[in-house]
PDB file of N, CA and C in Angstrom:
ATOM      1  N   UNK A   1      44.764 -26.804   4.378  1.00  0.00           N
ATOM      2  CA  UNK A   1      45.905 -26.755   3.473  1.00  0.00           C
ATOM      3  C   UNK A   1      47.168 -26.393   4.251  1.00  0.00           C
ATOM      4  N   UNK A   2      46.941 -25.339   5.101  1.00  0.00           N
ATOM      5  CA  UNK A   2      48.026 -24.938   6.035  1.00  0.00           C
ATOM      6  C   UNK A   2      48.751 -26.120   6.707  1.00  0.00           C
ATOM      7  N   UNK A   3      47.962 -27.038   7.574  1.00  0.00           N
ATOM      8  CA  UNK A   3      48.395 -28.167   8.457  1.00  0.00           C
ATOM      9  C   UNK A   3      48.991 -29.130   7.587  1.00  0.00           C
ATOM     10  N   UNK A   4      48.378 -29.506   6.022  1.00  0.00           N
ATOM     11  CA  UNK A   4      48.828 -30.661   5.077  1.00  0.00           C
ATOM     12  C   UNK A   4      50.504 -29.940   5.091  1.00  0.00           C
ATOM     13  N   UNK A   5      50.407 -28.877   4.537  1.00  0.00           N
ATOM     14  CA  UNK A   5      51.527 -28.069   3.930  1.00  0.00           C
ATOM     15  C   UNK A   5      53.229 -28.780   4.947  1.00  0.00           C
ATOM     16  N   UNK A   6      52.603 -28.180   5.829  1.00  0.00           N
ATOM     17  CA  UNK A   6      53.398 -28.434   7.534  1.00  0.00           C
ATOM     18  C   UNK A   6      53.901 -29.856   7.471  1.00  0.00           C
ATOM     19  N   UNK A   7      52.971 -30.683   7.633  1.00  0.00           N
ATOM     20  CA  UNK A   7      53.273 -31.882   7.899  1.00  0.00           C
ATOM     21  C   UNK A   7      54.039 -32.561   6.600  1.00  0.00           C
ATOM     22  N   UNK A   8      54.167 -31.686   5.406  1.00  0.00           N
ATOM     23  CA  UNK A   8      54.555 -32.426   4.111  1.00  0.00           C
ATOM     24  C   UNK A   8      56.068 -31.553   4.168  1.00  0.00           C
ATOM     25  N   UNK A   9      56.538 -30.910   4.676  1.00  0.00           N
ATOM     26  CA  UNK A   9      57.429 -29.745   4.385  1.00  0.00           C
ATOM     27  C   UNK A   9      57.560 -28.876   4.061  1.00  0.00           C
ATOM     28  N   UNK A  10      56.531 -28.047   3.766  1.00  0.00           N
ATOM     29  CA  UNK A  10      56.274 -26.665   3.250  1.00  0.00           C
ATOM     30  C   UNK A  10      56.344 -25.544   4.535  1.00  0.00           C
ATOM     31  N   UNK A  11      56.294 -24.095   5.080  1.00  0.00           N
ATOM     32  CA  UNK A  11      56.344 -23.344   5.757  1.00  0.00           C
ATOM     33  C   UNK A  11      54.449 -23.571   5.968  1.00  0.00           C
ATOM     34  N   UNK A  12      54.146 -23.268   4.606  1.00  0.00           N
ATOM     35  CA  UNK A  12      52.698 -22.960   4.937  1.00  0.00           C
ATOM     36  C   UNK A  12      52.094 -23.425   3.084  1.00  0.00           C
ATOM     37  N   UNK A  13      50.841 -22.828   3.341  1.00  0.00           N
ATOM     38  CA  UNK A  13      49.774 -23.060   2.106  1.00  0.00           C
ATOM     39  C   UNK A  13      48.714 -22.388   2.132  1.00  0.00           C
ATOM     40  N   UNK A  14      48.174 -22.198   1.159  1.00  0.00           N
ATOM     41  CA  UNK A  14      46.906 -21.850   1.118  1.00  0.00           C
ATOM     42  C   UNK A  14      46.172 -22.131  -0.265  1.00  0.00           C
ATOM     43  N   UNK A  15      44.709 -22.645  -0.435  1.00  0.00           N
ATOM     44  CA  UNK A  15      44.107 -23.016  -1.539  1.00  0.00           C
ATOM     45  C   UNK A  15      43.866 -21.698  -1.999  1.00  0.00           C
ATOM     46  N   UNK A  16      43.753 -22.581  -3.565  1.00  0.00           N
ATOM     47  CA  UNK A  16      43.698 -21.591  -4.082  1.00  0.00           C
ATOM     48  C   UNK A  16      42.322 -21.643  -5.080  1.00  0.00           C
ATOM     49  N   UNK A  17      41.472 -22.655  -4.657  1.00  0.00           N
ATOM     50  CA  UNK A  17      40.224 -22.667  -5.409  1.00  0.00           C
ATOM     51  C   UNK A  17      39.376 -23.160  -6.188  1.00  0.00           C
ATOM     52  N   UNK A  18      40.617 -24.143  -6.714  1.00  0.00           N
ATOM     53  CA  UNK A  18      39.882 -24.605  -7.907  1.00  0.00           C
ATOM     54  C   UNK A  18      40.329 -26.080  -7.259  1.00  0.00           C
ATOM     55  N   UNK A  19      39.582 -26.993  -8.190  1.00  0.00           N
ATOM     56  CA  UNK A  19      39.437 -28.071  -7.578  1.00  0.00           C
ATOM     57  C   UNK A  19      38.920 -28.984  -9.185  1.00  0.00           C
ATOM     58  N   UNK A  20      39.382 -30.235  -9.135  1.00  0.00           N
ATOM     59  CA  UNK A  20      39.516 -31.319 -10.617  1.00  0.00           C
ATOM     60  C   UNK A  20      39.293 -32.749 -10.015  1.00  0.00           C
ATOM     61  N   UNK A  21      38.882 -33.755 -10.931  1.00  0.00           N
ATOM     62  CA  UNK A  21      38.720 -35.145 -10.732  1.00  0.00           C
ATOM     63  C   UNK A  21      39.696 -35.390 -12.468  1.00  0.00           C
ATOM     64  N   UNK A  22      40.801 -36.184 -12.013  1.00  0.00           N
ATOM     65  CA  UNK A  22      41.701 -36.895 -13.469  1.00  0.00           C
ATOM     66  C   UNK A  22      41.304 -37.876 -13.396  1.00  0.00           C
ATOM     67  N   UNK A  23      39.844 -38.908 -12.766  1.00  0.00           N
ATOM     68  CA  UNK A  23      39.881 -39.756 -12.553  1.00  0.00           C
ATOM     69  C   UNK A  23      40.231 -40.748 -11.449  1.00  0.00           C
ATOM     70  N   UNK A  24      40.914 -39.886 -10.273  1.00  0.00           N
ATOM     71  CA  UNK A  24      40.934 -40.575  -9.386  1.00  0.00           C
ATOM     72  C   UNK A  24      40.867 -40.177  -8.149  1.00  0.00           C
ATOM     73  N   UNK A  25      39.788 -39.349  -8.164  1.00  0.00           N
ATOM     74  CA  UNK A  25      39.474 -38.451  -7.192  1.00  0.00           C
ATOM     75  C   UNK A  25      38.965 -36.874  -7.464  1.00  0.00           C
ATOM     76  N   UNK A  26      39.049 -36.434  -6.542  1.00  0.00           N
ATOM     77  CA  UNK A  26      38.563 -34.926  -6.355  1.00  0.00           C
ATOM     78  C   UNK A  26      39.758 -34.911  -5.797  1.00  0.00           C
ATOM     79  N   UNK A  27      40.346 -33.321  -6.190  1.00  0.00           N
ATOM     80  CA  UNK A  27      42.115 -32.777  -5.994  1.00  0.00           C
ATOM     81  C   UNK A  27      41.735 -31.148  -5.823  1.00  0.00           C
ATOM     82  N   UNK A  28      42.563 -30.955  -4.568  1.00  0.00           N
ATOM     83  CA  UNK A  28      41.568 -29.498  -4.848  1.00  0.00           C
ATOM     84  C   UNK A  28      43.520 -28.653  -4.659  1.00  0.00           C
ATOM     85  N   UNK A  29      43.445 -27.746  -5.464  1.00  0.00           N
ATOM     86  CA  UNK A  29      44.498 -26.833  -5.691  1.00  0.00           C
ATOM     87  C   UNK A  29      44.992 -26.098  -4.675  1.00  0.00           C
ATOM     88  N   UNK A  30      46.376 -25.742  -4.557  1.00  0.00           N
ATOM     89  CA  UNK A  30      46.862 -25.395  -2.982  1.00  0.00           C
ATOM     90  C   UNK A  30      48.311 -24.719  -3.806  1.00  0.00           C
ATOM     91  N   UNK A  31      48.455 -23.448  -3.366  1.00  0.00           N
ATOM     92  CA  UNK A  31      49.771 -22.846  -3.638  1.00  0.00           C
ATOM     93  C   UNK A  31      50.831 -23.335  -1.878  1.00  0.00           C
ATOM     94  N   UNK A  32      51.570 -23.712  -2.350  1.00  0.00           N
ATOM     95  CA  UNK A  32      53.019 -24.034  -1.113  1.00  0.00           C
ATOM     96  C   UNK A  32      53.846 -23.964  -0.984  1.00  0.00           C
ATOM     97  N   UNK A  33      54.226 -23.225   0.445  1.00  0.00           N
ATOM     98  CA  UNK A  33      55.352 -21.732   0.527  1.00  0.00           C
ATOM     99  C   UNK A  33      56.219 -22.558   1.143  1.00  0.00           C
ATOM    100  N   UNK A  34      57.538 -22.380  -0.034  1.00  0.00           N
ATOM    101  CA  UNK A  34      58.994 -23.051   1.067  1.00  0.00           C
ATOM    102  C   UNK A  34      59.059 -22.846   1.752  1.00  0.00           C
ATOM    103  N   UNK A  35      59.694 -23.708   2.705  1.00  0.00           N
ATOM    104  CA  UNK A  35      60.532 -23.225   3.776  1.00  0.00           C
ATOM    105  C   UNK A  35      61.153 -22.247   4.049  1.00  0.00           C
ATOM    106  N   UNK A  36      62.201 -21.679   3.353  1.00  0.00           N
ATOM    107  CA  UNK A  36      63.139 -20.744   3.350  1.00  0.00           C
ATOM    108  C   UNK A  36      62.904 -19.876   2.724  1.00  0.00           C
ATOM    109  N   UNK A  37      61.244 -19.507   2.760  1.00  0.00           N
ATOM    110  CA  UNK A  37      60.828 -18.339   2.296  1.00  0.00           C
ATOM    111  C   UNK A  37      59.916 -17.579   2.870  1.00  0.00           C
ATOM    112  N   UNK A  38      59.861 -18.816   3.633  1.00  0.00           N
ATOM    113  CA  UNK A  38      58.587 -17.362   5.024  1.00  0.00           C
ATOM    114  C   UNK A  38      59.091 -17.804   6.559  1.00  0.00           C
ATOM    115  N   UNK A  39      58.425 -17.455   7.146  1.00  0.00           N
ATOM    116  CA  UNK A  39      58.770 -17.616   8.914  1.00  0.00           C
ATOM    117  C   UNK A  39      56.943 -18.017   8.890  1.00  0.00           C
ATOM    118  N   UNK A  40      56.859 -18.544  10.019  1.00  0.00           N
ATOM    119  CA  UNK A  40      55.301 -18.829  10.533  1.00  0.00           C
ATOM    120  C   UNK A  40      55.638 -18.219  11.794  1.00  0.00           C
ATOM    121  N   UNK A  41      54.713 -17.756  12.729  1.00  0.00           N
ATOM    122  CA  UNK A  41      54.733 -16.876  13.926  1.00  0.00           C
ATOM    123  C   UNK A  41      52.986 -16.913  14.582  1.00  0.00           C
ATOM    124  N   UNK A  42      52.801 -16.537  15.741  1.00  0.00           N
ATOM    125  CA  UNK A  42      52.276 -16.339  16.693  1.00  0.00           C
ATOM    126  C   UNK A  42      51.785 -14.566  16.695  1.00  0.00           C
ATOM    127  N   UNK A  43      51.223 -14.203  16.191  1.00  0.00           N
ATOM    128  CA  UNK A  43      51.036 -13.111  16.488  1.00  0.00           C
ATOM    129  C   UNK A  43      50.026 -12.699  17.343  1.00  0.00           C
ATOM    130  N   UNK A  44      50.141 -11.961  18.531  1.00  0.00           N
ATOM    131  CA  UNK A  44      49.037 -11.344  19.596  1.00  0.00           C
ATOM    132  C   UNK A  44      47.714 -10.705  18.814  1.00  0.00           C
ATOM    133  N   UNK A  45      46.365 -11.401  18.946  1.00  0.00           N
ATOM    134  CA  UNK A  45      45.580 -10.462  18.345  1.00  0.00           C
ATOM    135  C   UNK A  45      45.463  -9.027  18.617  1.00  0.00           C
ATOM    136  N   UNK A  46      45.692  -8.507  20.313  1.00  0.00           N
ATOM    137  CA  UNK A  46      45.499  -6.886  19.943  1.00  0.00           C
ATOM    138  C   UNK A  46      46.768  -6.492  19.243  1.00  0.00           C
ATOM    139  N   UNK A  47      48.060  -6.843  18.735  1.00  0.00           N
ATOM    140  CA  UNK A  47      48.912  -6.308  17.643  1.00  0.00           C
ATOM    141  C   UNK A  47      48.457  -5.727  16.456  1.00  0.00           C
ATOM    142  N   UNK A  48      47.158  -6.883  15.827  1.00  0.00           N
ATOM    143  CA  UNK A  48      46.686  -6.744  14.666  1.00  0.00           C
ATOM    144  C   UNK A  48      45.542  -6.046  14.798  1.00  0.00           C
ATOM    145  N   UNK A  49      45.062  -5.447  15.781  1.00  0.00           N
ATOM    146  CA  UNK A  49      43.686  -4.357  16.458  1.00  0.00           C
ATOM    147  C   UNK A  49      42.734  -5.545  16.156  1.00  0.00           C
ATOM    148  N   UNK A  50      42.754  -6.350  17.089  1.00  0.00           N
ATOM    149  CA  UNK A  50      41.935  -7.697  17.031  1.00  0.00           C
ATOM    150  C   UNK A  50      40.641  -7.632  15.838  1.00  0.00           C
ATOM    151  N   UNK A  51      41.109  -8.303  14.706  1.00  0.00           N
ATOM    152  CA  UNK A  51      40.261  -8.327  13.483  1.00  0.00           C
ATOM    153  C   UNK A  51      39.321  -9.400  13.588  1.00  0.00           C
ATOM    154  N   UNK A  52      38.284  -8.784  13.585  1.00  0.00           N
ATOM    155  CA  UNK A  52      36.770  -9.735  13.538  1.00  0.00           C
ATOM    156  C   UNK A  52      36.436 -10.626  12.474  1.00  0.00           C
ATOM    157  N   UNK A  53      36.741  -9.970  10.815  1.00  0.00           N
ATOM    158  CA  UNK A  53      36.076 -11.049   9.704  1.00  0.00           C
ATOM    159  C   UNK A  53      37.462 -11.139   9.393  1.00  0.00           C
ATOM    160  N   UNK A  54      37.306 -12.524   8.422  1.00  0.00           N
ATOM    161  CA  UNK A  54      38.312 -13.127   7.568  1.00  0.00           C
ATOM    162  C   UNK A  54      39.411 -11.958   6.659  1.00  0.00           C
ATOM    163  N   UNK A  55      38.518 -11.080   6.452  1.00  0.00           N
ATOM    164  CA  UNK A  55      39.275 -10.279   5.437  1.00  0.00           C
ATOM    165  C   UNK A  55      39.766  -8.990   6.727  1.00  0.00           C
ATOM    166  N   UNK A  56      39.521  -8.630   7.475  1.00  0.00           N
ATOM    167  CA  UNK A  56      40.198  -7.799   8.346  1.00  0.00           C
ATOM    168  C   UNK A  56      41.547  -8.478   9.030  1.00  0.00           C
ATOM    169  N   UNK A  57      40.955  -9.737   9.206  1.00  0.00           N
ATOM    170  CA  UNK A  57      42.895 -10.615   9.483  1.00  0.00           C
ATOM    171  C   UNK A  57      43.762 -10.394   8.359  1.00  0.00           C
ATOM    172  N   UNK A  58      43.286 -10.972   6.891  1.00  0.00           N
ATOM    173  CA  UNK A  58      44.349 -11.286   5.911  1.00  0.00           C
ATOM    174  C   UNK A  58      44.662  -9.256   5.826  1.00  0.00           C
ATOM    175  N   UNK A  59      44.010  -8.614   6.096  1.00  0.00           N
ATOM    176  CA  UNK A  59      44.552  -7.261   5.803  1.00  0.00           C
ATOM    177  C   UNK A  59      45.382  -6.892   7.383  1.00  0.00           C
ATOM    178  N   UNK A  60      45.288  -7.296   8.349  1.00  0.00           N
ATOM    179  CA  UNK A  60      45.440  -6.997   9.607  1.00  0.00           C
ATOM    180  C   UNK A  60      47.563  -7.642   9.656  1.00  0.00           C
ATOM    181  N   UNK A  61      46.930  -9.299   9.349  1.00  0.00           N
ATOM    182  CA  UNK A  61      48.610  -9.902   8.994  1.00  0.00           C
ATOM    183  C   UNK A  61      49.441  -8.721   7.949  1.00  0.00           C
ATOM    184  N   UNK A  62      48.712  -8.823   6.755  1.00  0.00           N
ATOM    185  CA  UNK A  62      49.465  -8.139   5.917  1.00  0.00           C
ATOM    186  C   UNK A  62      50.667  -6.929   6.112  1.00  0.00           C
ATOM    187  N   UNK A  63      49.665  -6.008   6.873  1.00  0.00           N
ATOM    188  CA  UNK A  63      50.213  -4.772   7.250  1.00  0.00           C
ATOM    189  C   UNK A  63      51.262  -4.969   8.311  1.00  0.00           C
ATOM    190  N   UNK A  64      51.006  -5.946   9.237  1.00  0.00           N
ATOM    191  CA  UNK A  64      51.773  -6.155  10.248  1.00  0.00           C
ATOM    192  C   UNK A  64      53.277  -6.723   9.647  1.00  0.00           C
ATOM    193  N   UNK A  65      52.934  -7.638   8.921  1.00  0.00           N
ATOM    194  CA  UNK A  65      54.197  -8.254   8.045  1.00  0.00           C
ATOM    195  C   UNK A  65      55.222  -6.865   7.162  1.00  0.00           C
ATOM    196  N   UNK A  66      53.795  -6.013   6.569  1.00  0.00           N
ATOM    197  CA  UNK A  66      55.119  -5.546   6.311  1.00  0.00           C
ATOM    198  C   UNK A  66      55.928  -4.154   7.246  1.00  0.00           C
ATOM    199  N   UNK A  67      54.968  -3.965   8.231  1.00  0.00           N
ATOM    200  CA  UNK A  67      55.800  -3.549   9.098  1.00  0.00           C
ATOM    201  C   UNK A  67      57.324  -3.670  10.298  1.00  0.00           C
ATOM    202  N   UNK A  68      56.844  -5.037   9.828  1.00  0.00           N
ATOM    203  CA  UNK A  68      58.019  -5.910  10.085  1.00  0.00           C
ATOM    204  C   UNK A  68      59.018  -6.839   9.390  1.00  0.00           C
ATOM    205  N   UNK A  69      59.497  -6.257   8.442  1.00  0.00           N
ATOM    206  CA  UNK A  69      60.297  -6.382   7.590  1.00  0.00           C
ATOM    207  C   UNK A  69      60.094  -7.146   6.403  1.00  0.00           C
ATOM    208  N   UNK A  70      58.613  -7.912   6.578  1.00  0.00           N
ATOM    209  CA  UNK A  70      58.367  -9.195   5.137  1.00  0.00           C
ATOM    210  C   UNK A  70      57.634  -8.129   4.297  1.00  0.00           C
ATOM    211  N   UNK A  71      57.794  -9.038   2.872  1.00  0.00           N
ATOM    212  CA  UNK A  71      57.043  -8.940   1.698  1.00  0.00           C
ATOM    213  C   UNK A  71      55.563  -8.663   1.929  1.00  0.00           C
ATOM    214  N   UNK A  72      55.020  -9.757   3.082  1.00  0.00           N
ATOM    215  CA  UNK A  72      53.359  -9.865   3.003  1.00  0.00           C
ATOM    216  C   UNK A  72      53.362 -10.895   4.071  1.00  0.00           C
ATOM    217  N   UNK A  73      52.328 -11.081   4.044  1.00  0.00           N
ATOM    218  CA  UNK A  73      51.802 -12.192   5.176  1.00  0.00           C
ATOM    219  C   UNK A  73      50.059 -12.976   5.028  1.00  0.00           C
ATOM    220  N   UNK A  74      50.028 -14.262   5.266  1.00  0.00           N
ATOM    221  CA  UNK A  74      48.571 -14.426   5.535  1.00  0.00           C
ATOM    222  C   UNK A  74      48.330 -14.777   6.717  1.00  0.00           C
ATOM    223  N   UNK A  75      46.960 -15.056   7.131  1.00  0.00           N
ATOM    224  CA  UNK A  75      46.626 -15.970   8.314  1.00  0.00           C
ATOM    225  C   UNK A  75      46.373 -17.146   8.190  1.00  0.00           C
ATOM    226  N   UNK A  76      46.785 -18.182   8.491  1.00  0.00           N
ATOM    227  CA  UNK A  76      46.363 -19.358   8.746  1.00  0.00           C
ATOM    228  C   UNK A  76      45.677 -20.043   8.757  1.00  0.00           C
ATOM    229  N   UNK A  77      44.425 -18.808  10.267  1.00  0.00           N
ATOM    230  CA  UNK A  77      43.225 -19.030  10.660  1.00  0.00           C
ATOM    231  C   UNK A  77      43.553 -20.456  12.059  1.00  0.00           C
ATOM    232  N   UNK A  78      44.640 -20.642  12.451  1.00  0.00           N
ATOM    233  CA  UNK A  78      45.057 -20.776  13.720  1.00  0.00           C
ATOM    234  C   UNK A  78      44.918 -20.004  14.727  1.00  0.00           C
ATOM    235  N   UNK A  79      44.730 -20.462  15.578  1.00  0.00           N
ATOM    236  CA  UNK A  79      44.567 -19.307  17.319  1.00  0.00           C
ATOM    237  C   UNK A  79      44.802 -20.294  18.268  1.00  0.00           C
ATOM    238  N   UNK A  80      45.405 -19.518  19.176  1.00  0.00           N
ATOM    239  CA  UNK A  80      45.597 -19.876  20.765  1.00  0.00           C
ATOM    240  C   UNK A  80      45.735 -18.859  21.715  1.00  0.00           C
ATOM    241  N   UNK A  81      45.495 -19.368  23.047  1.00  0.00           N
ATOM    242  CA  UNK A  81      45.740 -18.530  24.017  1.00  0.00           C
ATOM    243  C   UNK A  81      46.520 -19.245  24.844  1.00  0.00           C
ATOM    244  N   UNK A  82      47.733 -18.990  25.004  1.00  0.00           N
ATOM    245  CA  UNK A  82      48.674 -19.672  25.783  1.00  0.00           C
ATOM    246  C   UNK A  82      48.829 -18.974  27.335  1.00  0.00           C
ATOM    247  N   UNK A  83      47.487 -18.148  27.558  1.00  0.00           N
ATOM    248  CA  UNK A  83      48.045 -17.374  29.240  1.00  0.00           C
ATOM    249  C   UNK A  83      48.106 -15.895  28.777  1.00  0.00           C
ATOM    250  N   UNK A  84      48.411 -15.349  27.596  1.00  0.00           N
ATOM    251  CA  UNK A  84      48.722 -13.848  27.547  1.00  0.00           C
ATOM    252  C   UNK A  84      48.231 -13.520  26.473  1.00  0.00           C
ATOM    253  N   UNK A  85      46.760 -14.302  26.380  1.00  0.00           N
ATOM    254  CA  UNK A  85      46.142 -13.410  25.113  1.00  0.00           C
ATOM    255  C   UNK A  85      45.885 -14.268  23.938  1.00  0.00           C
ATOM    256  N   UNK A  86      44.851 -14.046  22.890  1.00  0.00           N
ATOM    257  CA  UNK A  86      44.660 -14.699  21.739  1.00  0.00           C
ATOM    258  C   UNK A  86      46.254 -14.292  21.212  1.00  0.00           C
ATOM    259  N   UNK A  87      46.600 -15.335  20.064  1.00  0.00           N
ATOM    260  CA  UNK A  87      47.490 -15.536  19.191  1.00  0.00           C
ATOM    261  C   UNK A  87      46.596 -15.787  18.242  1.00  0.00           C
ATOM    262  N   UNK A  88      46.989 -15.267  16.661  1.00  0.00           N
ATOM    263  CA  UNK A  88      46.325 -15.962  15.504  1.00  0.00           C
ATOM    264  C   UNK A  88      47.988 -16.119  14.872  1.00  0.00           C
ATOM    265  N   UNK A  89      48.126 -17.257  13.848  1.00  0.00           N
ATOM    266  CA  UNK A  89      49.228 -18.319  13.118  1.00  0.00           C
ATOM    267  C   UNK A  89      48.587 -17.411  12.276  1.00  0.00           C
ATOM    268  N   UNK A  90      50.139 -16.989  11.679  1.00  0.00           N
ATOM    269  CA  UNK A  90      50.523 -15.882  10.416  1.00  0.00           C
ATOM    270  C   UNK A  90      52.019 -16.887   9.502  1.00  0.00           C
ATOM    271  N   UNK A  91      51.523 -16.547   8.263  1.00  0.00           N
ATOM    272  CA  UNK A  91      53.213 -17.282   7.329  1.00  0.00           C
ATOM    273  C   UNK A  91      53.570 -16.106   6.883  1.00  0.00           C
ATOM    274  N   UNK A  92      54.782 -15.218   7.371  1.00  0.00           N
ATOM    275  CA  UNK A  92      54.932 -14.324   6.750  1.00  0.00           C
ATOM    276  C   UNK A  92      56.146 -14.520   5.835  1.00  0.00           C
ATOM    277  N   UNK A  93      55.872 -13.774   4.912  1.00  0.00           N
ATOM    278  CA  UNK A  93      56.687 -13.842   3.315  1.00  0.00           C
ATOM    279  C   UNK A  93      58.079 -13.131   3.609  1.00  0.00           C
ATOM    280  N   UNK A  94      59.415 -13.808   3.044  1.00  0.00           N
ATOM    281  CA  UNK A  94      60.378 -12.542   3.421  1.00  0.00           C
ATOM    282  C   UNK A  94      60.347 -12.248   1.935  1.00  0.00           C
ATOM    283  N   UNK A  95      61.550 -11.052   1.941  1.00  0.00           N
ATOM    284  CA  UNK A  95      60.859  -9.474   1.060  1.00  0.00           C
ATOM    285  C   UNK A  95      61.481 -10.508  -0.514  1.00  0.00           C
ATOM    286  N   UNK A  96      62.724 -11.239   0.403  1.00  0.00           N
ATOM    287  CA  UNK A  96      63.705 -12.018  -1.668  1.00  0.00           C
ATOM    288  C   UNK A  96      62.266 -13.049  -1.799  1.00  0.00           C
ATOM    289  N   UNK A  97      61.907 -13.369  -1.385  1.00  0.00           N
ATOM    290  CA  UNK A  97      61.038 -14.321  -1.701  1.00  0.00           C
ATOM    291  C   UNK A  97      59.907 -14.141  -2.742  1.00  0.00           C
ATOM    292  N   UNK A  98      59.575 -12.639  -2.554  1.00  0.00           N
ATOM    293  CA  UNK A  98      58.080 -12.490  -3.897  1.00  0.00           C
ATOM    294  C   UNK A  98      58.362 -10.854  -3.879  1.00  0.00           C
ATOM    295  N   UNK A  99      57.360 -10.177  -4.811  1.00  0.00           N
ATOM    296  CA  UNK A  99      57.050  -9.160  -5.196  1.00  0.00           C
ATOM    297  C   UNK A  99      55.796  -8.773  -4.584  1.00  0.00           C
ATOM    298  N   UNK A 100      55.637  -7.449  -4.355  1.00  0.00           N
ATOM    299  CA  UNK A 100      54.415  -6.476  -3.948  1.00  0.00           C
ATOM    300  C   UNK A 100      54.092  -5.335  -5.191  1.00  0.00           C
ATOM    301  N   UNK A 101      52.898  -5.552  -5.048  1.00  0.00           N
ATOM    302  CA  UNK A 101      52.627  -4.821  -6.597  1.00  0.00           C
ATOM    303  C   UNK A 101      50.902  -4.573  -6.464  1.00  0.00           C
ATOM    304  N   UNK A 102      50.776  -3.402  -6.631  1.00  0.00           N
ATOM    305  CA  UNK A 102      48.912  -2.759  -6.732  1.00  0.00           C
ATOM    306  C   UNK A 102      48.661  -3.249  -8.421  1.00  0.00           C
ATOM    307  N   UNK A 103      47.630  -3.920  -8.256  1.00  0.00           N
ATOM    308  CA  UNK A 103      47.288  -4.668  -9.614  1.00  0.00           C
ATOM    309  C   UNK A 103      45.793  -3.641  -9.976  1.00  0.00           C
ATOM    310  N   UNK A 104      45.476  -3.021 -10.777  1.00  0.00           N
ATOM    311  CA  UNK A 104      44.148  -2.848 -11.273  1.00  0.00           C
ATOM    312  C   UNK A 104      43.218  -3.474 -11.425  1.00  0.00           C
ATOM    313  N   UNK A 105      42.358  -3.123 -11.410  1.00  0.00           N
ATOM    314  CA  UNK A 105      40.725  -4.396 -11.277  1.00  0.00           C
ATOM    315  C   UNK A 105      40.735  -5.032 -12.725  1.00  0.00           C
ATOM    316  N   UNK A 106      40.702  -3.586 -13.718  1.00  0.00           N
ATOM    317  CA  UNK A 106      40.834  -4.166 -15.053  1.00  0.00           C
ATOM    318  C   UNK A 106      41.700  -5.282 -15.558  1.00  0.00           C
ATOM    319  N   UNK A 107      42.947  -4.830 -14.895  1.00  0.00           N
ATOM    320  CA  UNK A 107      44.196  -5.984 -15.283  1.00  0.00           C
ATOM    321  C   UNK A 107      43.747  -7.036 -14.218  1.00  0.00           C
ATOM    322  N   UNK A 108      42.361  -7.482 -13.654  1.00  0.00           N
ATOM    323  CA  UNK A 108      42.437  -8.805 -13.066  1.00  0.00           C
ATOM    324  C   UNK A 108      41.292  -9.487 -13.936  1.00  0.00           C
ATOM    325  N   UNK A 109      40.308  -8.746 -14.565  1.00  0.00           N
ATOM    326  CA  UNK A 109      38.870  -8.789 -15.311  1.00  0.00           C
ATOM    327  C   UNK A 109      39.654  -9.597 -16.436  1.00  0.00           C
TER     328      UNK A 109
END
């Protein structure tokens, strides 16, 4: 979703799960982040205390993002090593762009 996103004009993407046939296909659902609402970046994995599972990155970006001035951040799930280390591809959110908010389990049930 990330790479479609890119190549269509979006900053970034990420699915979001659900997935439909209207008849002319299988369509699978994708939220997509303007342009001018996130930055995409390179981040050094030991920055993020090199996170092993999926959910230690999306918490690893997060924190990092907002230590650095965004709203939030995800991962990609991009990597490289260009000579100085893993990189993992982060879209981080700036702060006008969305809201941060602790939601209750109940208020998600």
């Amino acid at each position: 979703v990330s790479d479609w996103a890119a190549r269509n004009g979006y900053r970034g993407g990420y699915p979001n799960f659900h997935q439909a046939n209207y008849g002319r296909g299988v369509v699978y659902g994708a939220v997509l982040i303007k342009r001018e609402a996130a930055d995409w970046r390179d981040i050094p994995a030991n920055e993020l205390g090199n996170p092993k599972t999926p959910e230690e990155r999306f918490r690893a970006v997060s924190d990092w993002a907002a230590r650095n001035g965004y709203r939030g951040g995800y991962p990609n799930f991009h990597q490289a090593n260009y000579g100085r280390g893993v990189v993992y591809g982060a879209v981080l959110i700036k702060r006008e762009a969305a809201d941060g908010r602790d939601i209750s389990v109940n208020e998600l049930n």
